[in-house]
Protein backbone atom coordinates (compact mmCIF):
# COMPACT_ATOMS: atom_id res chain seq x y z
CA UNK A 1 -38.79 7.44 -9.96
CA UNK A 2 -35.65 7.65 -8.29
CA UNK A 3 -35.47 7.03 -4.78
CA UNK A 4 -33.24 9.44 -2.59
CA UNK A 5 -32.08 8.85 0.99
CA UNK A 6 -34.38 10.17 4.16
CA UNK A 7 -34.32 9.86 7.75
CA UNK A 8 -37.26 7.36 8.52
CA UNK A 9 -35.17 4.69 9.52
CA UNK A 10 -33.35 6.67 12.09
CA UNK A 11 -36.92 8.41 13.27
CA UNK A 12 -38.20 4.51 13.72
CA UNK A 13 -35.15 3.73 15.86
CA UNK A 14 -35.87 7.02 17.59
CA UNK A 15 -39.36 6.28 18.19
CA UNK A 16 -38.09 2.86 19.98
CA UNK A 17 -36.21 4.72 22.77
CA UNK A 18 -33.10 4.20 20.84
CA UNK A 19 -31.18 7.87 20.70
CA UNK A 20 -27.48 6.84 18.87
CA UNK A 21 -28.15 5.66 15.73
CA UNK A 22 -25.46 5.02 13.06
CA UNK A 23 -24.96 4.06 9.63
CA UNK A 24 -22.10 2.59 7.99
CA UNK A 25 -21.21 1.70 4.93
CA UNK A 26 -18.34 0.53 3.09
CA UNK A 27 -15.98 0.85 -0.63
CA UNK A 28 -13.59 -1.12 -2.04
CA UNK A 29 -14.94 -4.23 -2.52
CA UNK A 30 -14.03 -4.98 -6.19
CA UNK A 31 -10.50 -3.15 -6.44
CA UNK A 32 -7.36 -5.29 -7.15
CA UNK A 33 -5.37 -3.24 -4.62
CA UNK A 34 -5.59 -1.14 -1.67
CA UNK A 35 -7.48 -1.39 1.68
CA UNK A 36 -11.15 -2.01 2.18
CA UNK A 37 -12.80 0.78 3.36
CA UNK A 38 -15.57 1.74 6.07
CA UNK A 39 -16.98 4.68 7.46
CA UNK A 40 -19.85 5.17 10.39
CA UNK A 41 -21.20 8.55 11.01
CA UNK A 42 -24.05 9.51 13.35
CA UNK A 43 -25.91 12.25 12.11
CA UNK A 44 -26.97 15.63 14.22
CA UNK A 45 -31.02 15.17 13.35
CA UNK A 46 -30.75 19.25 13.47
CA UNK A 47 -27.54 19.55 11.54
CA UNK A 48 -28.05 17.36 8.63
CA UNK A 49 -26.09 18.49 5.26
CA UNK A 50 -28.10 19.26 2.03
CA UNK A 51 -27.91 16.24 -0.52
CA UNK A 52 -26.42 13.57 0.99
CA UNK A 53 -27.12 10.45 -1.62
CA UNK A 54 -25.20 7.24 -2.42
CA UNK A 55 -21.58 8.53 -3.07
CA UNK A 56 -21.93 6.71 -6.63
CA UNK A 57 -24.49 9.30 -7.53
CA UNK A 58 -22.27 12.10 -6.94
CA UNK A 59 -19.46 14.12 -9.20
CA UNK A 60 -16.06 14.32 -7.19
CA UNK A 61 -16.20 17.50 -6.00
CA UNK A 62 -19.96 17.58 -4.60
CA UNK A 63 -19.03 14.12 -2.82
CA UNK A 64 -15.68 16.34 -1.32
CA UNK A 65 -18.06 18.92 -0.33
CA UNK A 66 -20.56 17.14 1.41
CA UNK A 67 -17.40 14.56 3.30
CA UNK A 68 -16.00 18.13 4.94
CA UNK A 69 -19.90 19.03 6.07
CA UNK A 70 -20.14 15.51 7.67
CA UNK A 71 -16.96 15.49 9.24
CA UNK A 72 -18.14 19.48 10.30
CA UNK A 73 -21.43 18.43 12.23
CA UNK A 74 -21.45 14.87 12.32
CA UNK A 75 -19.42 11.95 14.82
CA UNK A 76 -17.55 10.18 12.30
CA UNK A 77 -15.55 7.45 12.28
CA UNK A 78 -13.37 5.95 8.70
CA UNK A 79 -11.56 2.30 9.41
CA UNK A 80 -9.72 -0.01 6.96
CA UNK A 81 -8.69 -3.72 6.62
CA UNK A 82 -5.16 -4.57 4.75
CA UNK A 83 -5.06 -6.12 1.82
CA UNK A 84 -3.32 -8.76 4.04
CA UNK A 85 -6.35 -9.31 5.58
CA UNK A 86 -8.43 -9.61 2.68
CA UNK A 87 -6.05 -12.11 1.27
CA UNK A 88 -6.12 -14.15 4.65
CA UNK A 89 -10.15 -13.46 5.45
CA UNK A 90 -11.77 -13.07 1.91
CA UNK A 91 -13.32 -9.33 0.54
CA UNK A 92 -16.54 -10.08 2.24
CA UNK A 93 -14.90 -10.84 5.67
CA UNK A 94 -12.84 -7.97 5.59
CA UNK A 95 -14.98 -5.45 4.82
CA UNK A 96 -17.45 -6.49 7.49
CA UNK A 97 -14.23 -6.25 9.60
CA UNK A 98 -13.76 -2.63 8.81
CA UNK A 99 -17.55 -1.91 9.42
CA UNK A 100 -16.93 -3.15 12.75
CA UNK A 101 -13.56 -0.80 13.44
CA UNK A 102 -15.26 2.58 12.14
CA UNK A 103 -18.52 1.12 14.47
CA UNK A 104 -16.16 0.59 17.36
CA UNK A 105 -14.50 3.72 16.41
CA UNK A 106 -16.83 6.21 16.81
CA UNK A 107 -16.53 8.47 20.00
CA UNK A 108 -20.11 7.77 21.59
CA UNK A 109 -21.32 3.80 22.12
CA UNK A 110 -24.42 3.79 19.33
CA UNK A 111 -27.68 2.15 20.41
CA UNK A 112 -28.56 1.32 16.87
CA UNK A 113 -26.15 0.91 14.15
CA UNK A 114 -28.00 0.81 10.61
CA UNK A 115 -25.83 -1.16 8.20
CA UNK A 116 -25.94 -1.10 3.90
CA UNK A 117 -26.21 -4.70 2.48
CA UNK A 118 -28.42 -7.08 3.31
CA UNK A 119 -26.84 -8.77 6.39
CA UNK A 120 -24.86 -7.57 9.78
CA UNK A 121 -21.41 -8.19 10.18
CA UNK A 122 -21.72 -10.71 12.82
CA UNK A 123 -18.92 -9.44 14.73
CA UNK A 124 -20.93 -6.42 15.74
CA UNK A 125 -22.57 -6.49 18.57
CA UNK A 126 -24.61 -3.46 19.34
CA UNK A 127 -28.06 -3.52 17.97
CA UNK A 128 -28.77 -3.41 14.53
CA UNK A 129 -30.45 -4.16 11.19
CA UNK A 130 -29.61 -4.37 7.32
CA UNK A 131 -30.46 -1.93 4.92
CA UNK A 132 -30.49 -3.60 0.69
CA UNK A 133 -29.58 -0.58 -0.91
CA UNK A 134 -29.37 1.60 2.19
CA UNK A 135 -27.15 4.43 0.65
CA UNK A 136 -30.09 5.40 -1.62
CA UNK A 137 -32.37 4.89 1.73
CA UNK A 138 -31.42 5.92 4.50
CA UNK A 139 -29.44 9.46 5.19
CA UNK A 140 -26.95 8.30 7.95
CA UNK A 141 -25.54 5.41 5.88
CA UNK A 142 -25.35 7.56 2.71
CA UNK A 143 -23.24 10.03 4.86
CA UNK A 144 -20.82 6.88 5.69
CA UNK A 145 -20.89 5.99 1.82
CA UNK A 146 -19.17 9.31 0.96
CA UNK A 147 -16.93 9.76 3.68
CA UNK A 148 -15.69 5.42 3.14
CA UNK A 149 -15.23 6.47 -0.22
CA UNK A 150 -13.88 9.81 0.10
CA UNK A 151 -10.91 8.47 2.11
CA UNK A 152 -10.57 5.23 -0.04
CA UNK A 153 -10.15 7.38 -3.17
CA UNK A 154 -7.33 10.09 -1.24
CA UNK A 155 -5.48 7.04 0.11
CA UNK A 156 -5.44 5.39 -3.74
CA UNK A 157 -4.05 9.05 -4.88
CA UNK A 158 -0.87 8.62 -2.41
CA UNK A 159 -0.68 5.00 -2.94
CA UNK A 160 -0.22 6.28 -7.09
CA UNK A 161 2.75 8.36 -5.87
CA UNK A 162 4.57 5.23 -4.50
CA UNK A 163 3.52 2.79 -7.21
CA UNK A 164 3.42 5.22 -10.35
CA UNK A 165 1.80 3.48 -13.51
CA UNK A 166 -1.12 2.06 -12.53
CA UNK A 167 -3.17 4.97 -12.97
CA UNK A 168 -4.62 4.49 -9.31
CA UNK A 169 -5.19 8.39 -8.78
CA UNK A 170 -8.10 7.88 -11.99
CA UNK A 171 -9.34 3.91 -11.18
CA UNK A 172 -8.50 4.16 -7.52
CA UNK A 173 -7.52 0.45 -7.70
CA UNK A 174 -10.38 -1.15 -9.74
CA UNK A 175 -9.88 -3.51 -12.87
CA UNK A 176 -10.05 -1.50 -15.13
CA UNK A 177 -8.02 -1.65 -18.69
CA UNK A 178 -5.00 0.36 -17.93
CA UNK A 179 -5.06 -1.23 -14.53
CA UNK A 180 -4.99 -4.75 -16.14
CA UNK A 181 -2.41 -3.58 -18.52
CA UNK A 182 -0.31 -1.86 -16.24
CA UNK A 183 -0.43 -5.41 -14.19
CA UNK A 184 1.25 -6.98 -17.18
CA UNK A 185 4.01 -4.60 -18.11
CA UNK A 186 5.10 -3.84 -14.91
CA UNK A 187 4.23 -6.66 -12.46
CA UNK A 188 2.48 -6.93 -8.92
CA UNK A 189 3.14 -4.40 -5.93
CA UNK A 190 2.91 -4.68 -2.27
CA UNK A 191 -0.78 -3.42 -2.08
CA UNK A 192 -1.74 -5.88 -4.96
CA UNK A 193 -4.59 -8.03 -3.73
CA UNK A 194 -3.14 -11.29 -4.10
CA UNK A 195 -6.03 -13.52 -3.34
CA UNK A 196 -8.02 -11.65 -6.47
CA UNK A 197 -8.33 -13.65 -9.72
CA UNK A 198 -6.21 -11.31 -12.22
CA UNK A 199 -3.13 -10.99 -9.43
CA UNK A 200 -3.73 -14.55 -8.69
CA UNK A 201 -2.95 -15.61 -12.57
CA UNK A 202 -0.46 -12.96 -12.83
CA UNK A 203 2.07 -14.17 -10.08
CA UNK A 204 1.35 -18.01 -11.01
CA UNK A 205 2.49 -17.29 -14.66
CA UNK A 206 5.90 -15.08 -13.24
CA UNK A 207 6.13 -17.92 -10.92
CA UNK A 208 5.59 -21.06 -14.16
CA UNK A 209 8.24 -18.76 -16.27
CA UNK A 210 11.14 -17.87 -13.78
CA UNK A 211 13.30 -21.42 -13.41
């Protein structure tokens, strides 16, 4: 049976005296391009929108929907890291580093931030506990998973304007086949992720062939 997000991990927070609780989650892990993204939100317990759910689980325009409810009646906060720091930190570095800058972002100090994945970036310190899987589980971090991935997939759409080709706008920077292809015929950009495997190869072949 499939398991949808609720609100018992914030009520157990609650329940320990703790009254700012936030989630945050973050996208972009597995793109060649583009910015890692992260979002924390802290949900009004009285204001909470209809159908929040991991932001894979969504169509397009239901995950729009819901983004403009959260940033309506919820304290938000979306954060990136470059794809210079990715190539200088590692994917998994960086993205805890943007879970820390929406965390650190968000207007109100939060007593208890709830984080997806199953450890805290260590760089946060506020109070605080994993979730495996917590944009199925808990409501608060499945409002950060649309809202990361929300703004990841707008900022791909202008990035697609600059680098036209690549078909960012429809893969919003993942591997897929006209990505890879696209990579081939008309080279590396800027935003490329240079540190990833298939951009990696790619400049190490331009570099073996030019003299």
């Amino acid at each position: 049976m499939a398991q949808n997000p609720d609100f018992s991990f914030e009520e157990a927070a609650f329940a320990r005296g703790l009254t700012i609780v936030a989630g945050v989650d973050e996208v972009g892990r597995g793109p060649l391009c583009g910015p890692v993204t992260a979002a924390a939100v802290i949900l009004d317990p009285a204001h909470i929108p209809e159908g929040l759910n991991d932001s894979k689980k969504l169509t397009a325009k239901r995950r729009a929907d819901l983004a403009a409810q959260i940033m309506d009646c919820a304290e938000c906060c979306v954060a990136h890291a470059s794809v210079e720091e990715i190539d200088e930190l590692n994917i998994y570095q960086a993205s805890h580093l943007a879970m820390c800058r929406a965390v650190e972002g968000l207007a109100r100090t939060a007593d208890h931030v709830l984080v997806d994945g199953n450890r805290v970036p260590r760089d946060l310190k506020l109070s605080s506990e994993p979730i495996v899987k917590g944009d199925a589980r808990s409501l608060s971090i499945a409002a950060a998973s649309i809202l990361a991935k929300e703004a990841r997939d707008l900022l791909m759409v202008d990035l697609a304007q600059q680098y036209p080709g690549y078909g960012w706008e429809r893969n919003a920077g993942y591997p897929t086949k006209d990505h890879l292809q696209a990579l081939l015929d008309l080279g590396v950009t800027p935003v490329h992720r240079r540190s990833f495997k298939p951009v990696h190869n790619i400049l190490c072949q331009a570099n073996y062939i030019t003299p």
